[in-house]
PDB file of N, CA and C in Angstrom:
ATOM      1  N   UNK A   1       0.176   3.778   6.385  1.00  0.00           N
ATOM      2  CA  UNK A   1       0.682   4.943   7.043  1.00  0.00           C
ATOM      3  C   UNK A   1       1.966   4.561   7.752  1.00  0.00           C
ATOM      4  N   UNK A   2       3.139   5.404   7.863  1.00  0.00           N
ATOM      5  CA  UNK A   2       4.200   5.118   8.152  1.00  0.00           C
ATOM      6  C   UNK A   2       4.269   5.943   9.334  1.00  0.00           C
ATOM      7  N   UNK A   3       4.431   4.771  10.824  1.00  0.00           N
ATOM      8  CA  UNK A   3       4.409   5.345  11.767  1.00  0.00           C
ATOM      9  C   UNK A   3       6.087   5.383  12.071  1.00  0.00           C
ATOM     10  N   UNK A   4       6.747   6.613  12.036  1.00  0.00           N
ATOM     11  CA  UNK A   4       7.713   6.787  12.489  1.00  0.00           C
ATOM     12  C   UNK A   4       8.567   6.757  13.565  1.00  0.00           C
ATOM     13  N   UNK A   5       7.642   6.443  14.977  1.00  0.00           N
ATOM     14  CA  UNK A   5       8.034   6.593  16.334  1.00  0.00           C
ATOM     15  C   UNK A   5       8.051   5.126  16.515  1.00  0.00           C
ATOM     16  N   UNK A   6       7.543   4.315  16.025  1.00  0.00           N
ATOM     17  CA  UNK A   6       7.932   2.990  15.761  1.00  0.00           C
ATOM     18  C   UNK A   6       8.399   1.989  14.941  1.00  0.00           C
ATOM     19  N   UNK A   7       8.679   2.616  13.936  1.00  0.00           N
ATOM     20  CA  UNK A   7       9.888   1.894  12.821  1.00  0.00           C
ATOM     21  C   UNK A   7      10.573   1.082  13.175  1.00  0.00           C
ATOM     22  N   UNK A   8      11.799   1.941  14.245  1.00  0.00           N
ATOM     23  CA  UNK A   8      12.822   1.577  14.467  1.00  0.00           C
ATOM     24  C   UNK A   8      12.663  -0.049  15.813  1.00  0.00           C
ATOM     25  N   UNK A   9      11.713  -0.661  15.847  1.00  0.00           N
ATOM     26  CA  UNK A   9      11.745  -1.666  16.796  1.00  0.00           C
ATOM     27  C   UNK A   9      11.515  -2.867  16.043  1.00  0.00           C
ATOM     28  N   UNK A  10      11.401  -2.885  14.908  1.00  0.00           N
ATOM     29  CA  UNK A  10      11.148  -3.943  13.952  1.00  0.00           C
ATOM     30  C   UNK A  10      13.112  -4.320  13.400  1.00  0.00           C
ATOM     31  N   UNK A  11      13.082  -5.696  13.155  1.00  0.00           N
ATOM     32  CA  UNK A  11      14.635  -6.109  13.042  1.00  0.00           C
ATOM     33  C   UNK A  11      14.625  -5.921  11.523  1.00  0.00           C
ATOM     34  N   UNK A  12      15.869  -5.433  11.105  1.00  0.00           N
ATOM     35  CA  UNK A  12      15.524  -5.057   9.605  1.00  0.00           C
ATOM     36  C   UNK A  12      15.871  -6.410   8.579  1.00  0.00           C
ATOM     37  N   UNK A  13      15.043  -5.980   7.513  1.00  0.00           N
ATOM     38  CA  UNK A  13      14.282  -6.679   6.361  1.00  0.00           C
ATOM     39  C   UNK A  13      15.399  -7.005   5.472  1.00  0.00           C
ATOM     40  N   UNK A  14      15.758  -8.545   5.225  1.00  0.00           N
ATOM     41  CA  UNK A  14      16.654  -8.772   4.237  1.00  0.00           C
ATOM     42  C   UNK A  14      15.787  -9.098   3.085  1.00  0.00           C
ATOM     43  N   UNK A  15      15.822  -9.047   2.200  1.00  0.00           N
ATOM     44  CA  UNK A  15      15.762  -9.069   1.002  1.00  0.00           C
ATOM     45  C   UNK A  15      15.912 -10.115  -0.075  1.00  0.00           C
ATOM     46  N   UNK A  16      15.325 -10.547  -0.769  1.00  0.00           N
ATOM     47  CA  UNK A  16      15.966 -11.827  -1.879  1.00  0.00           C
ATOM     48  C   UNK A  16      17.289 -11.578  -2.458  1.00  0.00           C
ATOM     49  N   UNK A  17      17.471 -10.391  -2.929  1.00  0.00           N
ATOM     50  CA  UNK A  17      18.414 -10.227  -3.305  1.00  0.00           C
ATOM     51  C   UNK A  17      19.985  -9.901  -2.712  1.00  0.00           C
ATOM     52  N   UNK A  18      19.869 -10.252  -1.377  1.00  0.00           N
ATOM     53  CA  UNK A  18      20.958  -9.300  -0.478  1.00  0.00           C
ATOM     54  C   UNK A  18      20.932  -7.934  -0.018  1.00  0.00           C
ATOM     55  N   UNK A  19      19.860  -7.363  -1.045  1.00  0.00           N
ATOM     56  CA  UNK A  19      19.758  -6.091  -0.943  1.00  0.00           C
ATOM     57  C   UNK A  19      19.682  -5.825   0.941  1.00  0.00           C
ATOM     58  N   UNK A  20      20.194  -4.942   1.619  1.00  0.00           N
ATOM     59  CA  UNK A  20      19.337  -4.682   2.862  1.00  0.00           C
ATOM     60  C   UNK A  20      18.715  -3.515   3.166  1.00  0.00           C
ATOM     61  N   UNK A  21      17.670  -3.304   4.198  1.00  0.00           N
ATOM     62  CA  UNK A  21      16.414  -2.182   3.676  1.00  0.00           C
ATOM     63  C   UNK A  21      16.636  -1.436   5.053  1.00  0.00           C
ATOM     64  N   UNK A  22      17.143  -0.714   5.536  1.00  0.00           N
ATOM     65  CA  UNK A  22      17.491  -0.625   7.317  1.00  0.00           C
ATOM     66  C   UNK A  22      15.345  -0.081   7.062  1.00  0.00           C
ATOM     67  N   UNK A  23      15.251  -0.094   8.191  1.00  0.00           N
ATOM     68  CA  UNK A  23      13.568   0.195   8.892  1.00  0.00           C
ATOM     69  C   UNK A  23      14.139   1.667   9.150  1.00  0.00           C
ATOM     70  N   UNK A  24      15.022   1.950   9.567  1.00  0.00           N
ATOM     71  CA  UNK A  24      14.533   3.342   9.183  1.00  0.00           C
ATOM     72  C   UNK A  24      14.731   4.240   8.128  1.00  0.00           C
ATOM     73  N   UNK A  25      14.554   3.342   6.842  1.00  0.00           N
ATOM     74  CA  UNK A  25      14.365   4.026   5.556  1.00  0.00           C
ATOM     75  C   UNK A  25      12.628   3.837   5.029  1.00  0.00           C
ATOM     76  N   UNK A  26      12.129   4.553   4.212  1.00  0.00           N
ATOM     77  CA  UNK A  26      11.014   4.750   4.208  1.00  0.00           C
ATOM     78  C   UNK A  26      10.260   3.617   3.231  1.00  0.00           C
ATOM     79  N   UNK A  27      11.176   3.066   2.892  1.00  0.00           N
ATOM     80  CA  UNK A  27      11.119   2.091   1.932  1.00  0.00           C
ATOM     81  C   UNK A  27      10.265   0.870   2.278  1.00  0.00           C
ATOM     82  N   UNK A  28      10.658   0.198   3.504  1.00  0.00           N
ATOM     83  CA  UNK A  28      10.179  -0.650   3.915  1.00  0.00           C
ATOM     84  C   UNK A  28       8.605  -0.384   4.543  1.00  0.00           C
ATOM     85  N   UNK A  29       8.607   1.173   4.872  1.00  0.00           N
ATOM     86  CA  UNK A  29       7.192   1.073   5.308  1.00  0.00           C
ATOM     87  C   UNK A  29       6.246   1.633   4.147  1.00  0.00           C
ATOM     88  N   UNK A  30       6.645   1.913   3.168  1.00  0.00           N
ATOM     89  CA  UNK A  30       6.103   1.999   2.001  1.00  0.00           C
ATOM     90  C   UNK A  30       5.772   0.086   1.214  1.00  0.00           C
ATOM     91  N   UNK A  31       6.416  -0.638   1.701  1.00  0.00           N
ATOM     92  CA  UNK A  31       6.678  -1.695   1.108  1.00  0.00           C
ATOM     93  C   UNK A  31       5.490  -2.281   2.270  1.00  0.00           C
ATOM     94  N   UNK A  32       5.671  -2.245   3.596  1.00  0.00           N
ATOM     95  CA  UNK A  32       4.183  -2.888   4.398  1.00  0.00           C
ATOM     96  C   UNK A  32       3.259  -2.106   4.175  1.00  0.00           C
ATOM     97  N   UNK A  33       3.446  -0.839   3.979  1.00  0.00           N
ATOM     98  CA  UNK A  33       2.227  -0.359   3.840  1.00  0.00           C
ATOM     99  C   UNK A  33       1.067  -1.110   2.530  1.00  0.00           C
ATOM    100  N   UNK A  34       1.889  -0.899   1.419  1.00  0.00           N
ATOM    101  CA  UNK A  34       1.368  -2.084   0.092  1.00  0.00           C
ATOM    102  C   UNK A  34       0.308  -3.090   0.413  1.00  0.00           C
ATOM    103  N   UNK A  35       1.271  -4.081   1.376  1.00  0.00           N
ATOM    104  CA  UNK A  35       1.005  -5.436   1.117  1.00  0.00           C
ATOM    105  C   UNK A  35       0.095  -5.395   2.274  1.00  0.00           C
ATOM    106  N   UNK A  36      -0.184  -4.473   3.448  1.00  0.00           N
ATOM    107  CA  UNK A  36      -1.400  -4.537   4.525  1.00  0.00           C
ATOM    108  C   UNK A  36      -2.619  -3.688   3.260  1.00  0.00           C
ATOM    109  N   UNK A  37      -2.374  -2.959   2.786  1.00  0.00           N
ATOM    110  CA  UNK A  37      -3.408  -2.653   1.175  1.00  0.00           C
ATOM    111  C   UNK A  37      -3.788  -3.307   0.490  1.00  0.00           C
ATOM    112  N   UNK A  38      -3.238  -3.624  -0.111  1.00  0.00           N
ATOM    113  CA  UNK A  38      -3.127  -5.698  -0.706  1.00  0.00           C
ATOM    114  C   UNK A  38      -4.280  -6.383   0.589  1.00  0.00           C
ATOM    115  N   UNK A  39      -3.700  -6.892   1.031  1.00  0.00           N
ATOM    116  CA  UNK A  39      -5.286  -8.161   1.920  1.00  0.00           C
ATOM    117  C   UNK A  39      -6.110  -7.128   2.047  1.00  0.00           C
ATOM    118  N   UNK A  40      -5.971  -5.946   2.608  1.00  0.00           N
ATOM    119  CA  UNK A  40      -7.522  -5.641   2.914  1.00  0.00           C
ATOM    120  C   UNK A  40      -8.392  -4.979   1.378  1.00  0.00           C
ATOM    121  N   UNK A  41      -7.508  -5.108   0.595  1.00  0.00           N
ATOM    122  CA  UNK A  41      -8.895  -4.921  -1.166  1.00  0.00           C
ATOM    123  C   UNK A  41      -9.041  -6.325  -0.746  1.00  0.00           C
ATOM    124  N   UNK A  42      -8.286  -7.172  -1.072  1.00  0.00           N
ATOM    125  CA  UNK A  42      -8.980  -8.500  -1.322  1.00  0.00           C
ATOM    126  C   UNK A  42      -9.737  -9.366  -0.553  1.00  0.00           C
ATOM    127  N   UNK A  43      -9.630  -8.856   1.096  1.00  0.00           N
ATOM    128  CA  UNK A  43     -10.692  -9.352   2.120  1.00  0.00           C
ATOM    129  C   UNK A  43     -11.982  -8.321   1.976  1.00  0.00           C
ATOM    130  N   UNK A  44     -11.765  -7.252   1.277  1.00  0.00           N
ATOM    131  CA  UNK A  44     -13.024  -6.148   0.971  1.00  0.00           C
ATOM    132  C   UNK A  44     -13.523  -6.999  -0.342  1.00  0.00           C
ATOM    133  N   UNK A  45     -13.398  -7.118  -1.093  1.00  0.00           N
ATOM    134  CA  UNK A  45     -13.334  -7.894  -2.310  1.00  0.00           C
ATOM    135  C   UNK A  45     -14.596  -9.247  -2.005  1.00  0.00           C
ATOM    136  N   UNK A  46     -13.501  -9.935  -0.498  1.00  0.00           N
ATOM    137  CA  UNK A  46     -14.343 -11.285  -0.484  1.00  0.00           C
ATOM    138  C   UNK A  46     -15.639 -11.127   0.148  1.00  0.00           C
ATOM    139  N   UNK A  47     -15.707  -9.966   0.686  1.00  0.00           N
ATOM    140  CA  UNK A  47     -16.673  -9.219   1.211  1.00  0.00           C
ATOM    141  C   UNK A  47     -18.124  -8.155   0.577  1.00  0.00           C
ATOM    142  N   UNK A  48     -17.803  -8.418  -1.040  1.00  0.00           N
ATOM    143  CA  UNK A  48     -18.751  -7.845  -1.822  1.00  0.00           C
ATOM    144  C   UNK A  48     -18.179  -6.237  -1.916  1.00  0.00           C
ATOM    145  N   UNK A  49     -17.556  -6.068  -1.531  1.00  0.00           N
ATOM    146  CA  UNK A  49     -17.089  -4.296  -1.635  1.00  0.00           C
ATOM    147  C   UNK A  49     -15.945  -4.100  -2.862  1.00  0.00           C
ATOM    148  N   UNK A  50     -15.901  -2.845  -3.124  1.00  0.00           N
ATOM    149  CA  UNK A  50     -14.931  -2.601  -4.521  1.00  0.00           C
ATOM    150  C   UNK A  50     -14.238  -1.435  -3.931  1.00  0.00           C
ATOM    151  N   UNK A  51     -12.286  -1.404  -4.215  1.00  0.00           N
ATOM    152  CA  UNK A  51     -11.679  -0.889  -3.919  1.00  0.00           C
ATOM    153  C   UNK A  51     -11.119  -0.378  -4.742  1.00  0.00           C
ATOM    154  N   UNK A  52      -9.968   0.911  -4.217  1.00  0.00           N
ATOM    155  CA  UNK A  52      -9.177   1.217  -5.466  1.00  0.00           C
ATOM    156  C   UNK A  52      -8.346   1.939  -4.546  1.00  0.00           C
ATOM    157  N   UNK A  53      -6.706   1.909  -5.103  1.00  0.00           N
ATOM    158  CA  UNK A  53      -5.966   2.493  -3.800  1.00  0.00           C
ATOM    159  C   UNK A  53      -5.231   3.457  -4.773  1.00  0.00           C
ATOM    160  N   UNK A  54      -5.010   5.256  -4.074  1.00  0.00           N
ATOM    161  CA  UNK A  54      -4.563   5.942  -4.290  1.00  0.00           C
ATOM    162  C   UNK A  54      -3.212   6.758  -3.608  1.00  0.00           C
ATOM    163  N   UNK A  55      -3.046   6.635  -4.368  1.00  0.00           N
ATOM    164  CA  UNK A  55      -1.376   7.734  -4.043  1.00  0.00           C
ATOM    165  C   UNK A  55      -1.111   9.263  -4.987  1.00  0.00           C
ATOM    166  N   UNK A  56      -0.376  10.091  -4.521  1.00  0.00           N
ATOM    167  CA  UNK A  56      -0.807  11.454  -5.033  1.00  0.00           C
ATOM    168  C   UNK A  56      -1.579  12.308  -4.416  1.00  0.00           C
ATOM    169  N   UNK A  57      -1.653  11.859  -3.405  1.00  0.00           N
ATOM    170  CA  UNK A  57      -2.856  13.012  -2.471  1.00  0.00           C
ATOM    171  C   UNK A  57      -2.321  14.212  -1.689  1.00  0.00           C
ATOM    172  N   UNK A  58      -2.966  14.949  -1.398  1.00  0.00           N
ATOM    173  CA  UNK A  58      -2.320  15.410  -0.412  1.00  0.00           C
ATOM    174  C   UNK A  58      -2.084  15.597   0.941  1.00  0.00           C
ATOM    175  N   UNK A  59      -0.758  14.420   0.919  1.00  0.00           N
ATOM    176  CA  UNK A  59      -0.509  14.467   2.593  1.00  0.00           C
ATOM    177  C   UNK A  59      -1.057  15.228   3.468  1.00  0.00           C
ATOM    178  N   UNK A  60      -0.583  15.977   3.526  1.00  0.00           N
ATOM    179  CA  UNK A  60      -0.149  17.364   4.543  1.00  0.00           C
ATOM    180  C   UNK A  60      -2.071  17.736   4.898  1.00  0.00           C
ATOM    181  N   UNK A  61      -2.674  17.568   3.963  1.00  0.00           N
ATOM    182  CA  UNK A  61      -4.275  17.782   3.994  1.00  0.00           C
ATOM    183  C   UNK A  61      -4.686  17.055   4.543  1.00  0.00           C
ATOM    184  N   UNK A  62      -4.894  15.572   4.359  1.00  0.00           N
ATOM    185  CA  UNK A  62      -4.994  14.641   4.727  1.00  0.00           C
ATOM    186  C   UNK A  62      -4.816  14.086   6.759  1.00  0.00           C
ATOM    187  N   UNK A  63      -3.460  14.339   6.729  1.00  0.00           N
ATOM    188  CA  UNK A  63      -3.101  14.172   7.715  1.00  0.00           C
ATOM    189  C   UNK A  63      -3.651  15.390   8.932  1.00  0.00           C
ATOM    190  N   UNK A  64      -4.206  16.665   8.906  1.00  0.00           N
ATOM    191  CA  UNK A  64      -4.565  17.725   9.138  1.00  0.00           C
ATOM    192  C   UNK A  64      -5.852  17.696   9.113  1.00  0.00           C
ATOM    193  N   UNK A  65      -6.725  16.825   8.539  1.00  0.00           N
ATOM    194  CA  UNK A  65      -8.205  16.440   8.601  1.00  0.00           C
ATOM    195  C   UNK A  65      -8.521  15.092   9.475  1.00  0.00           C
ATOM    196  N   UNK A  66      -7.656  14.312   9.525  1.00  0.00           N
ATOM    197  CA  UNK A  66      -7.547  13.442  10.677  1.00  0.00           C
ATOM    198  C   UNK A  66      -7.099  13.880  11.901  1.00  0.00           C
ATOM    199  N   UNK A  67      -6.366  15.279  11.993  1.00  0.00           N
ATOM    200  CA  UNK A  67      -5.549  15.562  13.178  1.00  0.00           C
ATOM    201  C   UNK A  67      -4.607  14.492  13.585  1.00  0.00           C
ATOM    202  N   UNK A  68      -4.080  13.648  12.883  1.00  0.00           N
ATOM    203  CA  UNK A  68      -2.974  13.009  13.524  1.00  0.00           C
ATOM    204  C   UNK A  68      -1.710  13.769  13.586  1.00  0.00           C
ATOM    205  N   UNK A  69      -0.949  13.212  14.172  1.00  0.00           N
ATOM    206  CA  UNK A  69       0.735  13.912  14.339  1.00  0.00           C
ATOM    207  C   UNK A  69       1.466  13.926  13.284  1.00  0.00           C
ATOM    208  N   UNK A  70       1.872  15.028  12.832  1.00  0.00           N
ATOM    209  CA  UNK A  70       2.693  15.029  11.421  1.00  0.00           C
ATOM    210  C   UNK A  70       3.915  14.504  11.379  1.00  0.00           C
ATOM    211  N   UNK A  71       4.456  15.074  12.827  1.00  0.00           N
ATOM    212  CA  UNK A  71       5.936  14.421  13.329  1.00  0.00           C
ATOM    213  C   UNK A  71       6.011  12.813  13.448  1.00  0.00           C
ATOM    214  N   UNK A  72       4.590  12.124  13.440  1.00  0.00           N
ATOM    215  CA  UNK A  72       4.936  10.925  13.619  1.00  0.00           C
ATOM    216  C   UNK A  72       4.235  10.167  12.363  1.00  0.00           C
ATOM    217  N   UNK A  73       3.681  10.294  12.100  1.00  0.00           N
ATOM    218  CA  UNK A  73       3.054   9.537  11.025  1.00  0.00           C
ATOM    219  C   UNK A  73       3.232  10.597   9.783  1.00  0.00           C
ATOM    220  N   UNK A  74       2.992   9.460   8.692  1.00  0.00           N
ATOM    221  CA  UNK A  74       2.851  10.061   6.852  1.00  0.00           C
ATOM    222  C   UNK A  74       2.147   9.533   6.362  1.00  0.00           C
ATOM    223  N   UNK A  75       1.438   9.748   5.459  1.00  0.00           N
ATOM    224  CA  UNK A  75       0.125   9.041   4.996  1.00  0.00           C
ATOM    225  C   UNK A  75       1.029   8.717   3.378  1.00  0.00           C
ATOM    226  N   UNK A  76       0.564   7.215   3.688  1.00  0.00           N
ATOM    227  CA  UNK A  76       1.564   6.764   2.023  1.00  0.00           C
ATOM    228  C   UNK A  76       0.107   6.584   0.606  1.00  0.00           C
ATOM    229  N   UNK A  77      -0.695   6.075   1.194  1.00  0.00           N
ATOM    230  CA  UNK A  77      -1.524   5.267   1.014  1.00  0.00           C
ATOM    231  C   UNK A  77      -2.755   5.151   1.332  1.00  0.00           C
ATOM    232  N   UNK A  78      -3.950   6.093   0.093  1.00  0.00           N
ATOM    233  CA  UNK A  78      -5.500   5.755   0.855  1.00  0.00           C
ATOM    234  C   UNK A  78      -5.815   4.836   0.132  1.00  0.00           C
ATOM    235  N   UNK A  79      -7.194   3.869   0.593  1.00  0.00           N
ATOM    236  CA  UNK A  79      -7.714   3.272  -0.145  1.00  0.00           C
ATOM    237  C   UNK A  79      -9.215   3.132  -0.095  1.00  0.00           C
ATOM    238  N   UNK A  80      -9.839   3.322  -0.911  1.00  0.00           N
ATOM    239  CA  UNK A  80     -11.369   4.338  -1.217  1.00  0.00           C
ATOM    240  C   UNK A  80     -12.104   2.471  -0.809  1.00  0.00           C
ATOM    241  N   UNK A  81     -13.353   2.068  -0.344  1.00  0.00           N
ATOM    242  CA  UNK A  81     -14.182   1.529   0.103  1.00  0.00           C
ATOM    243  C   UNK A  81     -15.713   1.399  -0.518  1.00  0.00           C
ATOM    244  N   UNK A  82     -16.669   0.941  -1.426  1.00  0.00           N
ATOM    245  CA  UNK A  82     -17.386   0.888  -1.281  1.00  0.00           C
ATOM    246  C   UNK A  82     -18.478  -0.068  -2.282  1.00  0.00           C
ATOM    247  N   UNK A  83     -19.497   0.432  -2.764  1.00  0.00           N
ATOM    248  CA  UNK A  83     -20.031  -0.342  -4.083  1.00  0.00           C
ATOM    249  C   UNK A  83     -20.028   0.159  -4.950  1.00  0.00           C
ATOM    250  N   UNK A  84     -19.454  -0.058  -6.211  1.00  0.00           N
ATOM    251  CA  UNK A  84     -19.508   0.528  -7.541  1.00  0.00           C
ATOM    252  C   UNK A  84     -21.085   0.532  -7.948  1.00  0.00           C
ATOM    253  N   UNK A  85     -21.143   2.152  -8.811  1.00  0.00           N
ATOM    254  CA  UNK A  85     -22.630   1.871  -8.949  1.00  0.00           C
ATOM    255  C   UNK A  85     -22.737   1.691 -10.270  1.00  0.00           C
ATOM    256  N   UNK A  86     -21.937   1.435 -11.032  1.00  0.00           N
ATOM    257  CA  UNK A  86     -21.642   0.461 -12.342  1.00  0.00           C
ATOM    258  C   UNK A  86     -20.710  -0.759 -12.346  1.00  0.00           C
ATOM    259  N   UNK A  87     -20.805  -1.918 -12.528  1.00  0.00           N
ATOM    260  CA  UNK A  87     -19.870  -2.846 -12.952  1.00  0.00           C
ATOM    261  C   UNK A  87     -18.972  -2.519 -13.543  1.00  0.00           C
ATOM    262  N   UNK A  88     -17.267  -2.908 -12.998  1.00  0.00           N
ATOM    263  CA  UNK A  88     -16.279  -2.605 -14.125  1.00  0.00           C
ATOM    264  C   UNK A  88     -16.276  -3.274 -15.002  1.00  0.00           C
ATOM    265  N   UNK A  89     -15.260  -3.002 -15.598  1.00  0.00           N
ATOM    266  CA  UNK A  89     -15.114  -4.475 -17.516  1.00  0.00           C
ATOM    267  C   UNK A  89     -13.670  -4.343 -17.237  1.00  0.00           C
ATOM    268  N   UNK A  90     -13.588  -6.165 -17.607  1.00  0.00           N
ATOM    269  CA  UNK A  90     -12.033  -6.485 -17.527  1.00  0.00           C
ATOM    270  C   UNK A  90     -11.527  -5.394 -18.223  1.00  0.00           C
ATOM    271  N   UNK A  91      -9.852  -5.395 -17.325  1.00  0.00           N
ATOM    272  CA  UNK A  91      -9.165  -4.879 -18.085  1.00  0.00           C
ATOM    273  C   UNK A  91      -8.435  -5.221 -18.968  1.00  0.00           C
ATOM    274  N   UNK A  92      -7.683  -4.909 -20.660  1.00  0.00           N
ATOM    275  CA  UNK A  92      -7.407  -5.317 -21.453  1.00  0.00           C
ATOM    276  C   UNK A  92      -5.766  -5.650 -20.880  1.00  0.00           C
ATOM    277  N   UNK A  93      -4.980  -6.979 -20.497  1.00  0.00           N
ATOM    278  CA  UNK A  93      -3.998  -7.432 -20.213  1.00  0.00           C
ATOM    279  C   UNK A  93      -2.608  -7.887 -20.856  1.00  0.00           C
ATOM    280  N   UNK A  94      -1.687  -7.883 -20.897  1.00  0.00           N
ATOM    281  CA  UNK A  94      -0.900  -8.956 -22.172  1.00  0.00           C
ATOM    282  C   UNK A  94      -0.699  -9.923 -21.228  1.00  0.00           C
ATOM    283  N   UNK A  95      -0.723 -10.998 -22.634  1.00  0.00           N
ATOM    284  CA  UNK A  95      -0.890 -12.612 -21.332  1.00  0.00           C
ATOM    285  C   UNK A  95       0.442 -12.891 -20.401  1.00  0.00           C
ATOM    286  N   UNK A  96       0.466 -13.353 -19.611  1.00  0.00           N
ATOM    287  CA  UNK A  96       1.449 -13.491 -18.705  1.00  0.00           C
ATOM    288  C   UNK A  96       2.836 -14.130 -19.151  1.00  0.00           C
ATOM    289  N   UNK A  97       2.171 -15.036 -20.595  1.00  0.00           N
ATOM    290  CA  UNK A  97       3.555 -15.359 -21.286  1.00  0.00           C
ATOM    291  C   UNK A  97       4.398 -14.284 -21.677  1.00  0.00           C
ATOM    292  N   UNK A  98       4.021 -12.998 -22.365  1.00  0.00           N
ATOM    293  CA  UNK A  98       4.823 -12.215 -22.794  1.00  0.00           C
ATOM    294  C   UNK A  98       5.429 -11.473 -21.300  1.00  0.00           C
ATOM    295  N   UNK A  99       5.057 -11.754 -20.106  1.00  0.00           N
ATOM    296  CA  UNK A  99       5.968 -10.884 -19.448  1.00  0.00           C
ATOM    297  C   UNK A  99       6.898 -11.757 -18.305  1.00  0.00           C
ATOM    298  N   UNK A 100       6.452 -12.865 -18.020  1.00  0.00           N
ATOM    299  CA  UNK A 100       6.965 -13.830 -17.833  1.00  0.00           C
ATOM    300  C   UNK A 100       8.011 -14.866 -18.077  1.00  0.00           C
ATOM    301  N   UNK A 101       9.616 -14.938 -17.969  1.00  0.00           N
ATOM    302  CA  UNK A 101       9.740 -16.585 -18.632  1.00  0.00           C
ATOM    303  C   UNK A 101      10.222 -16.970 -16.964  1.00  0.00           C
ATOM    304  N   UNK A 102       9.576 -18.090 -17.275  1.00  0.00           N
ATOM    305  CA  UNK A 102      10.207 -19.541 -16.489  1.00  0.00           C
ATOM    306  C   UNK A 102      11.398 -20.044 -17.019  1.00  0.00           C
ATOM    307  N   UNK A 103      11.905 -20.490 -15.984  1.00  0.00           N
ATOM    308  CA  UNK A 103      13.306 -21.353 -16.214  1.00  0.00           C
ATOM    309  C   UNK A 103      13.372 -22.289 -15.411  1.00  0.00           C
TER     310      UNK A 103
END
């Protein structure tokens, strides 16, 4: 969730590439939002639980069933919690050589 009333106190994010990301573009909190999504599947994960994270929802609903502040927060990012009541099956991959080269 991209809290907006506090964006702007974080020093902004350089980039590998030079690129620069100012914090108050939405980018970057779309980009933490991810990667705080990221550890918590995989600390849910180490935890016996099965995740799956969605985007496409609807905000505006969302945010209005929590009653949080619309003016300050946006919801980027849910991510569903619990036990599958079937086992998944790998998914079919291409090996990492074809998308990969090293140099």
């Amino acid at each position: 969730m991209l809290d907006r009333e506090n964006q702007h106190q974080a020093p902004a994010f350089q980039a590998s590439q030079g690129q620069q990301f100012d914090t108050g573009d939405e980018t970057i909190g779309a980009l933490d939002a991810g990667l705080i999504a990221m550890q918590f599947m995989l600390v849910a994960k180490d935890h016996g639980f099965d995740t799956n994270p969605m985007t496409g929802f609807d905000a505006a609903g969302f945010t209005s069933i929590l009653e949080l502040d619309a003016q300050r927060y946006r919801p980027l990012l849910l991510v569903s919690i619990g036990k599958a009541a079937v086992a998944g099956k790998p998914a079919d991959h291409q090996p990492l050589a074809t998308l990969v080269d090293y140099r």
